[in-house]
N, C-alpha and C. Protein backbone atom coordinates (compact mmCIF):
# COMPACT_ATOMS: atom_id res chain seq x y z
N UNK A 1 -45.87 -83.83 71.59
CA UNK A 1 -44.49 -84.28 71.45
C UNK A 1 -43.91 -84.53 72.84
N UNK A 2 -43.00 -85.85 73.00
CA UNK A 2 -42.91 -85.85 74.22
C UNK A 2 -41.70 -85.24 74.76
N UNK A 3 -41.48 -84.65 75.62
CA UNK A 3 -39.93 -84.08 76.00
C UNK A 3 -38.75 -84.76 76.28
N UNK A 4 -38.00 -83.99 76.38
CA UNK A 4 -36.57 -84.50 75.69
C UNK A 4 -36.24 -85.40 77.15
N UNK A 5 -36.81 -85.36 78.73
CA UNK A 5 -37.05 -86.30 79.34
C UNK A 5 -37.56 -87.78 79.59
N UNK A 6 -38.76 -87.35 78.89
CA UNK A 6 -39.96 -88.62 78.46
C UNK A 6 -39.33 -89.67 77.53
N UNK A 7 -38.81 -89.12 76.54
CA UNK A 7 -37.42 -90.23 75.32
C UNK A 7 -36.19 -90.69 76.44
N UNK A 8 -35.92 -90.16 77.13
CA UNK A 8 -34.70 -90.69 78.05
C UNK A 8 -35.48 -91.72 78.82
N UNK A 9 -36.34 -91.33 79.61
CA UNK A 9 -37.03 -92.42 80.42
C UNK A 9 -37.37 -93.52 79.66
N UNK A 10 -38.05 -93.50 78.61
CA UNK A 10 -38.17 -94.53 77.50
C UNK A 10 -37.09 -95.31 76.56
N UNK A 11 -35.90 -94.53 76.81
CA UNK A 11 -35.14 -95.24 76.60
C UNK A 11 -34.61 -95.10 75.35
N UNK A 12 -35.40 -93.90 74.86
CA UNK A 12 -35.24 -93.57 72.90
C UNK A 12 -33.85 -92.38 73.09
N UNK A 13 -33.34 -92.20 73.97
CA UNK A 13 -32.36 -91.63 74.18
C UNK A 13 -31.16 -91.95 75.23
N UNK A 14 -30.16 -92.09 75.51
CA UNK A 14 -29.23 -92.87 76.18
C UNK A 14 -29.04 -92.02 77.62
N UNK A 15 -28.94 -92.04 78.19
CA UNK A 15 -28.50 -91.63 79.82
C UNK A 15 -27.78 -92.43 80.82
N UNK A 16 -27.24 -91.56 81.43
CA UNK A 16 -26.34 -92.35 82.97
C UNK A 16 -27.27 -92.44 83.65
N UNK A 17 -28.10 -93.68 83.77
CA UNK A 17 -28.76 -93.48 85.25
C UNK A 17 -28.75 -93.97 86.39
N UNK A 18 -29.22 -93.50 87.58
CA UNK A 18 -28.35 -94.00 88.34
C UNK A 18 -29.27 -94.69 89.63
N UNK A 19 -30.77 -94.40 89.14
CA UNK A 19 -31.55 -94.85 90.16
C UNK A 19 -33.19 -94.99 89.18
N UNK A 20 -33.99 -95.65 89.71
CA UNK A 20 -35.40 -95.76 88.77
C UNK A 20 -35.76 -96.71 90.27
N UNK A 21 -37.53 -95.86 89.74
CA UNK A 21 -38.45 -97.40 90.30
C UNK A 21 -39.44 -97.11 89.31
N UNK A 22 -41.05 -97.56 89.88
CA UNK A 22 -42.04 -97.80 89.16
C UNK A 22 -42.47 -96.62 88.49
N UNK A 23 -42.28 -95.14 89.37
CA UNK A 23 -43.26 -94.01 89.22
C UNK A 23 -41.61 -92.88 88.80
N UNK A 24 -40.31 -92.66 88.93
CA UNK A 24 -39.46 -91.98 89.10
C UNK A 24 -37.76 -92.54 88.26
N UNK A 25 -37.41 -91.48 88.07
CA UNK A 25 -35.99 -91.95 87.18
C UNK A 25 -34.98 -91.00 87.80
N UNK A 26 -34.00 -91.17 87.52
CA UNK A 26 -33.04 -90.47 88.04
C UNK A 26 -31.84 -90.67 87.59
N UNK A 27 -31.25 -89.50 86.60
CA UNK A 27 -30.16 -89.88 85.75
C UNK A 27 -28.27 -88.66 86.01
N UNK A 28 -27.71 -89.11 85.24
CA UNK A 28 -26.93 -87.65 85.23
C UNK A 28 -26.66 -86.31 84.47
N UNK A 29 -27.08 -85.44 84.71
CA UNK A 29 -27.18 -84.45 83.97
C UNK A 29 -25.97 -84.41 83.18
N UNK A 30 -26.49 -84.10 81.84
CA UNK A 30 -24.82 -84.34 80.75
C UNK A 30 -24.27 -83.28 80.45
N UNK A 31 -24.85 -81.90 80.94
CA UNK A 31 -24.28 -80.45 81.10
C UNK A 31 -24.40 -80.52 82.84
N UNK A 32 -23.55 -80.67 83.34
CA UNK A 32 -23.35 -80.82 84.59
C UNK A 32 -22.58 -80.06 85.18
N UNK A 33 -23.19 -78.93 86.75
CA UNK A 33 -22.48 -77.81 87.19
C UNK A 33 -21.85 -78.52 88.24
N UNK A 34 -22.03 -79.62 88.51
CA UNK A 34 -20.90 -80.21 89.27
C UNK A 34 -20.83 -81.55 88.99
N UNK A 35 -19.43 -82.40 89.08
CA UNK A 35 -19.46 -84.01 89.14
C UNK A 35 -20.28 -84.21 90.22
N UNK A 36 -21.54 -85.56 89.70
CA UNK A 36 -22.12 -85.73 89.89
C UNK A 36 -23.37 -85.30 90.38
N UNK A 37 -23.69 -84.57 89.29
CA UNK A 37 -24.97 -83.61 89.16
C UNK A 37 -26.13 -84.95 88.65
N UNK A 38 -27.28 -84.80 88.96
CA UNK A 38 -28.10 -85.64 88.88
C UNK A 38 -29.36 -85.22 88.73
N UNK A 39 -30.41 -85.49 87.50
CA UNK A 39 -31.84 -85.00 87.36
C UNK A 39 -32.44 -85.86 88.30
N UNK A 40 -34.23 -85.79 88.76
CA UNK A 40 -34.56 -86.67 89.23
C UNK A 40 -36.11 -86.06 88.48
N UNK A 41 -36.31 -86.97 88.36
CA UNK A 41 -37.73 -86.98 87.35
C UNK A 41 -38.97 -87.54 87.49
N UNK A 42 -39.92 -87.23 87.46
CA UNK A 42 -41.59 -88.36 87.32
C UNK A 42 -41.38 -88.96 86.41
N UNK A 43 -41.64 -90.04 86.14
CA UNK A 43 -41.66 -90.58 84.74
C UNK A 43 -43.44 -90.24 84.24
N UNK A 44 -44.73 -89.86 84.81
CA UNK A 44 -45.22 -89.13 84.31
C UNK A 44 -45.04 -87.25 83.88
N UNK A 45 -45.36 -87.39 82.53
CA UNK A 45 -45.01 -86.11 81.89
C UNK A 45 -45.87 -84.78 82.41
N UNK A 46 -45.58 -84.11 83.53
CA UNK A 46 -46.09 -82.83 84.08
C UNK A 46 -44.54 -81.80 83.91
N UNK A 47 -45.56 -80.80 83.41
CA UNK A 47 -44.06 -80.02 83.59
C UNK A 47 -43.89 -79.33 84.53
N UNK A 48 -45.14 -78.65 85.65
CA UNK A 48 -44.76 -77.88 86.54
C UNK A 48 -44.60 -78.79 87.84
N UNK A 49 -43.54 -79.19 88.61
CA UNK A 49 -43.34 -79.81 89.57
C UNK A 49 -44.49 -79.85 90.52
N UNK A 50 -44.78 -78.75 91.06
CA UNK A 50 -46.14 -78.55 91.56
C UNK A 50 -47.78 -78.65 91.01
N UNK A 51 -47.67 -79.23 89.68
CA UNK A 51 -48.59 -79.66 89.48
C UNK A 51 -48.99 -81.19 89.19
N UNK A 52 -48.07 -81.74 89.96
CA UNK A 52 -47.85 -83.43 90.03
C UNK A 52 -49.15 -83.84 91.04
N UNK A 53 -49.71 -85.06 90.53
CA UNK A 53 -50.78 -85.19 91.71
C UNK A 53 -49.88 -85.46 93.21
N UNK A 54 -50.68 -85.20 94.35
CA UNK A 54 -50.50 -85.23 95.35
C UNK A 54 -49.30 -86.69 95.79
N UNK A 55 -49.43 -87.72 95.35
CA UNK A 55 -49.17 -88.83 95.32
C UNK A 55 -48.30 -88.97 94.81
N UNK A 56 -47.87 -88.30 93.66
CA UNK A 56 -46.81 -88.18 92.61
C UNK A 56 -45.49 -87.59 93.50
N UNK A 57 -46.05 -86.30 93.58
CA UNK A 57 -45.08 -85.29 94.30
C UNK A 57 -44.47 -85.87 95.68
N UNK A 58 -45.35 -86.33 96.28
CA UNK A 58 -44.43 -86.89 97.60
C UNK A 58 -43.49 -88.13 96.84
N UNK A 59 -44.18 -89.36 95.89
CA UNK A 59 -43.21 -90.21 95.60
C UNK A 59 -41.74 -89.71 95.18
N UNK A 60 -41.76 -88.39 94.45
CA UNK A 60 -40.64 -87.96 94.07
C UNK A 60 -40.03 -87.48 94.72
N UNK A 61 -40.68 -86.60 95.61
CA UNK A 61 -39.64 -86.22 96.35
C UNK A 61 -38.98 -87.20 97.31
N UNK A 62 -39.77 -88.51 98.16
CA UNK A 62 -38.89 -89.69 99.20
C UNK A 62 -38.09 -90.47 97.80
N UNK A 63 -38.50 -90.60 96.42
CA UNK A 63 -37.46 -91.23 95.66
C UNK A 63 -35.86 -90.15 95.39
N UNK A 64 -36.53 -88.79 95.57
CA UNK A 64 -35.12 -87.96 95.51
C UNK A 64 -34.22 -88.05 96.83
N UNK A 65 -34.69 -88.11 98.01
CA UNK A 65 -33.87 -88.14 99.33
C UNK A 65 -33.08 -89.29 98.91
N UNK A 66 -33.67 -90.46 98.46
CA UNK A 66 -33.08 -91.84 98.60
C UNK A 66 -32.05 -91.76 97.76
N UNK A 67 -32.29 -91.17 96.39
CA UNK A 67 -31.02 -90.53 95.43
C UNK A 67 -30.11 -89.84 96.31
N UNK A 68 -30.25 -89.07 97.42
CA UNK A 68 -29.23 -88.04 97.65
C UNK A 68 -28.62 -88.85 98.53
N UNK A 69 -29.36 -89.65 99.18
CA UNK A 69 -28.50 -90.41 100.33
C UNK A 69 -27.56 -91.10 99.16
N UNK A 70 -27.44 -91.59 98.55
CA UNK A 70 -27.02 -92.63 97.72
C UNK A 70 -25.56 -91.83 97.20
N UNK A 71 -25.73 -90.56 96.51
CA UNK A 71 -25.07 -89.54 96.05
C UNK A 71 -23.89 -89.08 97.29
N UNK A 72 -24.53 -88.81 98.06
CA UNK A 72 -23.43 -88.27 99.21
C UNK A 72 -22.44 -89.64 100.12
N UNK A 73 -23.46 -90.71 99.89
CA UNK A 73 -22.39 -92.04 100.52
C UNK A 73 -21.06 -92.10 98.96
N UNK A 74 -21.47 -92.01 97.73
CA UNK A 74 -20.50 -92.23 96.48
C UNK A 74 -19.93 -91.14 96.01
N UNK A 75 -20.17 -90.00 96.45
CA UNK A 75 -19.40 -89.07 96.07
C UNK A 75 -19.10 -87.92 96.83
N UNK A 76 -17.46 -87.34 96.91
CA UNK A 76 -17.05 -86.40 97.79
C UNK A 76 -17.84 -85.26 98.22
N UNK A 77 -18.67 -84.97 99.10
CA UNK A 77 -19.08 -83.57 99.38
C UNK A 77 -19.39 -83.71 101.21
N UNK A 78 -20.29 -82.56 101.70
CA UNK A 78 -20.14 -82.33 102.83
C UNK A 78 -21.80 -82.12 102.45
N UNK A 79 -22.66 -82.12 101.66
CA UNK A 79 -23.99 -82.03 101.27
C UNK A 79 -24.61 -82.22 99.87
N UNK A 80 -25.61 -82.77 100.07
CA UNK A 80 -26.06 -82.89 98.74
C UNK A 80 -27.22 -81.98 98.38
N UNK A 81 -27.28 -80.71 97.41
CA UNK A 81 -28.13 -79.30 97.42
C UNK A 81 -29.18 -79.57 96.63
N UNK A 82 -30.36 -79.13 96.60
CA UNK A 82 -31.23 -79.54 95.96
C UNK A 82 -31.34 -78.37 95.15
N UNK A 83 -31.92 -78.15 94.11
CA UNK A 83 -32.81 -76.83 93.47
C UNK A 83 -34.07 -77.31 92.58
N UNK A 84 -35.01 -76.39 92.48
CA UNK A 84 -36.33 -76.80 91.12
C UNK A 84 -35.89 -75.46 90.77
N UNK A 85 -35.63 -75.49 89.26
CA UNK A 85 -35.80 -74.51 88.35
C UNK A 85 -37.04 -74.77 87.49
N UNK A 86 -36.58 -75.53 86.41
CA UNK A 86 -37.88 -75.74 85.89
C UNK A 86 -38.44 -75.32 84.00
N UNK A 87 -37.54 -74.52 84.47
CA UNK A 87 -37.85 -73.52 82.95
C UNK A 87 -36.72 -74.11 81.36
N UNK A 88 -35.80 -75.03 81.55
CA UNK A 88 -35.28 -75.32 81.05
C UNK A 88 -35.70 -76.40 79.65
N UNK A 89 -36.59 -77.58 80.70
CA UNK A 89 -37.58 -78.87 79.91
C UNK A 89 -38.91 -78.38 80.60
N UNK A 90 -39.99 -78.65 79.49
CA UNK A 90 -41.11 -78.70 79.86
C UNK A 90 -41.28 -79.96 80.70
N UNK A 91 -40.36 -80.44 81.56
CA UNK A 91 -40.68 -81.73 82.34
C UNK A 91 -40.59 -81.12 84.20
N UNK A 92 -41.78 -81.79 84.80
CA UNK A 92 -40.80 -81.60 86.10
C UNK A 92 -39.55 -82.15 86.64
N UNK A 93 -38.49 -81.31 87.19
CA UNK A 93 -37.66 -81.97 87.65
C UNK A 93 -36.71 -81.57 88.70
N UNK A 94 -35.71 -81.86 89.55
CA UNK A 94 -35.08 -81.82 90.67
C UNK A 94 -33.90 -81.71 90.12
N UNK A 95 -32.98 -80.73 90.59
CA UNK A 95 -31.64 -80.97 90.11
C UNK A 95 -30.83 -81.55 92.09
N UNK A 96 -30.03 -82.67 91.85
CA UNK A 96 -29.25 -82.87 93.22
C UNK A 96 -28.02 -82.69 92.51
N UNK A 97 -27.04 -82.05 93.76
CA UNK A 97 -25.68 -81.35 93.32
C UNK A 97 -24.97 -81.94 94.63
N UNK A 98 -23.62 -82.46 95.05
CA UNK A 98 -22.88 -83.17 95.32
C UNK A 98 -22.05 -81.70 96.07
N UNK A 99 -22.30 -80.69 97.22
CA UNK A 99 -21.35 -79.56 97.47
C UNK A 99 -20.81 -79.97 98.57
N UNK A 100 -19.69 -78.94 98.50
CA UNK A 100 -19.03 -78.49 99.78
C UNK A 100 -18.81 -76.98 99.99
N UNK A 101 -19.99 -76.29 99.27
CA UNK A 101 -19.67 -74.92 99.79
C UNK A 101 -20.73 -74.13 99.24
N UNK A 102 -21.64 -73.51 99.51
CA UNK A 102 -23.05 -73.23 98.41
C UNK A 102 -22.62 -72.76 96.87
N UNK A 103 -21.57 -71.80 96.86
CA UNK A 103 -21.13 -71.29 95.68
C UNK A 103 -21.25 -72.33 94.65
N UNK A 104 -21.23 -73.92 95.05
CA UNK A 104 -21.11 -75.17 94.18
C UNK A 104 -22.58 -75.41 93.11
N UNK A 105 -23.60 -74.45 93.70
CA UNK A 105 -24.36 -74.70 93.10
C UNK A 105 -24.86 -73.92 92.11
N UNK A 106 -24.17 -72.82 91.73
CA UNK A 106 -24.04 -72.04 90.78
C UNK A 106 -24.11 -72.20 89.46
N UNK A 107 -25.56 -72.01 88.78
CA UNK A 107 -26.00 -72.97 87.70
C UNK A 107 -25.27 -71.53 86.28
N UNK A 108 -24.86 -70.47 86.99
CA UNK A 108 -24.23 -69.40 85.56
C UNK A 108 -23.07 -69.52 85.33
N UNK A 109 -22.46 -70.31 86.37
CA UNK A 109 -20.84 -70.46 86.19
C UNK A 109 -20.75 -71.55 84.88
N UNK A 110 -19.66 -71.50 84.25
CA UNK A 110 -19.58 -72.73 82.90
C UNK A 110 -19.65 -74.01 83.63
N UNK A 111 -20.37 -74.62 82.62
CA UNK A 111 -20.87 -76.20 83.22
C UNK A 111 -19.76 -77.24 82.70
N UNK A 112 -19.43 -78.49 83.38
CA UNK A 112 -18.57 -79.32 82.86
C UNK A 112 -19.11 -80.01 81.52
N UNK A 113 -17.65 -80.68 81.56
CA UNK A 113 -18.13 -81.47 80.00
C UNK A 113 -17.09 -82.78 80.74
N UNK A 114 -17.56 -83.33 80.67
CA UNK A 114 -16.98 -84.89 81.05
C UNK A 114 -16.32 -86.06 80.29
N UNK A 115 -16.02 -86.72 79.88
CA UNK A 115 -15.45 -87.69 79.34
C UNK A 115 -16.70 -89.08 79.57
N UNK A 116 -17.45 -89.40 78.59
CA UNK A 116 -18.32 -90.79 78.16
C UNK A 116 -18.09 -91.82 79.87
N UNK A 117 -16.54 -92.24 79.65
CA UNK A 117 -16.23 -92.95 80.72
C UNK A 117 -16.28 -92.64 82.31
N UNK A 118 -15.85 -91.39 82.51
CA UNK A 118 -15.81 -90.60 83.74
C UNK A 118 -17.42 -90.29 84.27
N UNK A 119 -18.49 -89.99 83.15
CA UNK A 119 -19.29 -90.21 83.36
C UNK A 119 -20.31 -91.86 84.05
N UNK A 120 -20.07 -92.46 83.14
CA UNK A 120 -20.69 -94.07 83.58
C UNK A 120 -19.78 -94.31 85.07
N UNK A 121 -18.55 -93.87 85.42
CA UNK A 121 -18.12 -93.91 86.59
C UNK A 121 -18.94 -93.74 87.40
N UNK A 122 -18.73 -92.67 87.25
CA UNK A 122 -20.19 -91.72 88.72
C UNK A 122 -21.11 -92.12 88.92
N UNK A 123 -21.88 -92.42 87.68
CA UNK A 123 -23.40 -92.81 87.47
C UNK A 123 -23.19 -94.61 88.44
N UNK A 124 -22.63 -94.98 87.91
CA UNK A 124 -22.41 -96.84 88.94
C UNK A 124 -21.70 -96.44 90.19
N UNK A 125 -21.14 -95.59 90.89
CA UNK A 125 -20.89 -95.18 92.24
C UNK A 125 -22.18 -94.96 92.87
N UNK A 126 -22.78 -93.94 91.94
CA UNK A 126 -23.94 -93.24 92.66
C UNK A 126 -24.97 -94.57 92.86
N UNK A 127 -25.26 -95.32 91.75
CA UNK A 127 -26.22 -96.73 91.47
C UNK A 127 -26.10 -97.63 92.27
N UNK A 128 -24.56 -98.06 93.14
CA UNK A 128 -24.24 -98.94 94.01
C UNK A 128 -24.67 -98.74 95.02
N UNK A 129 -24.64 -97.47 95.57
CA UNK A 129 -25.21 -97.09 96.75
C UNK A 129 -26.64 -96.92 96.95
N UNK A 130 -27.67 -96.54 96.14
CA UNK A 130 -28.94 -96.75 95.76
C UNK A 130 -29.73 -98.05 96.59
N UNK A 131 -30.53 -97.25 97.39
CA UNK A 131 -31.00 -98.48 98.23
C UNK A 131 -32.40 -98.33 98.00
């Protein structure tokens, strides 16, 4: 069964996204601990980040910098924080967070809930800047 990532990348499920190439996706998280919280994903299905082939793992990670650059030119912060958790989707993935203070990245504090529109905002701020 494929994960609840793998249907987004495919498209069998709807997402803000805000960056893609050949090998990587990159959308907005829709339980989001901060505006403009952002997954960044393989579009091959590994779930342990570290078990991405060699080739994989670096693509994702220079396709995630290029997300964060993109993220911090479109949206207010003083850094853009990275974390791998992991345990959430059997998918690998990157969470980028938009801070100005580490406390921002505090994944136990209550997560936002956004408005449809306020969302697609962010997501085409973040997309414009996407180089």
């Amino acid at each position: 069964m494929a994960s609840i990532f793998s249907r987004i990348i495919a498209g069998e499920i709807p997402s803000y996204r805000v960056a893609e190439d050949e090998k990587n996706y990159a959308f907005l998280d829709i339980n989001p601990v901060a505006k403009g919280h952002v997954l960044v994903v393989p579009k091959a299905e590994v779930d342990y980040l570290f078990d991405l082939e060699e080739d994989d793992f670096i693509s994702l990670q220079l396709f995630a910098a290029r997300v964060a650059k993109a993220m911090k030119k479109a949206m207010p912060c003083v850094k853009v924080g990275v974390a791998v958790m992991g345990l959430e989707v059997p998918h690998a993935h990157i969470h980028l967070m938009p801070i100005t203070r580490e406390s921002d990245m505090n994944f136990f504090k209550e997560h936002l809930s956004l408005p449809a529109d306020e969302m697609a905002e962010i997501a085409q701020k973040i997309a414009n800047e996407f180089e």
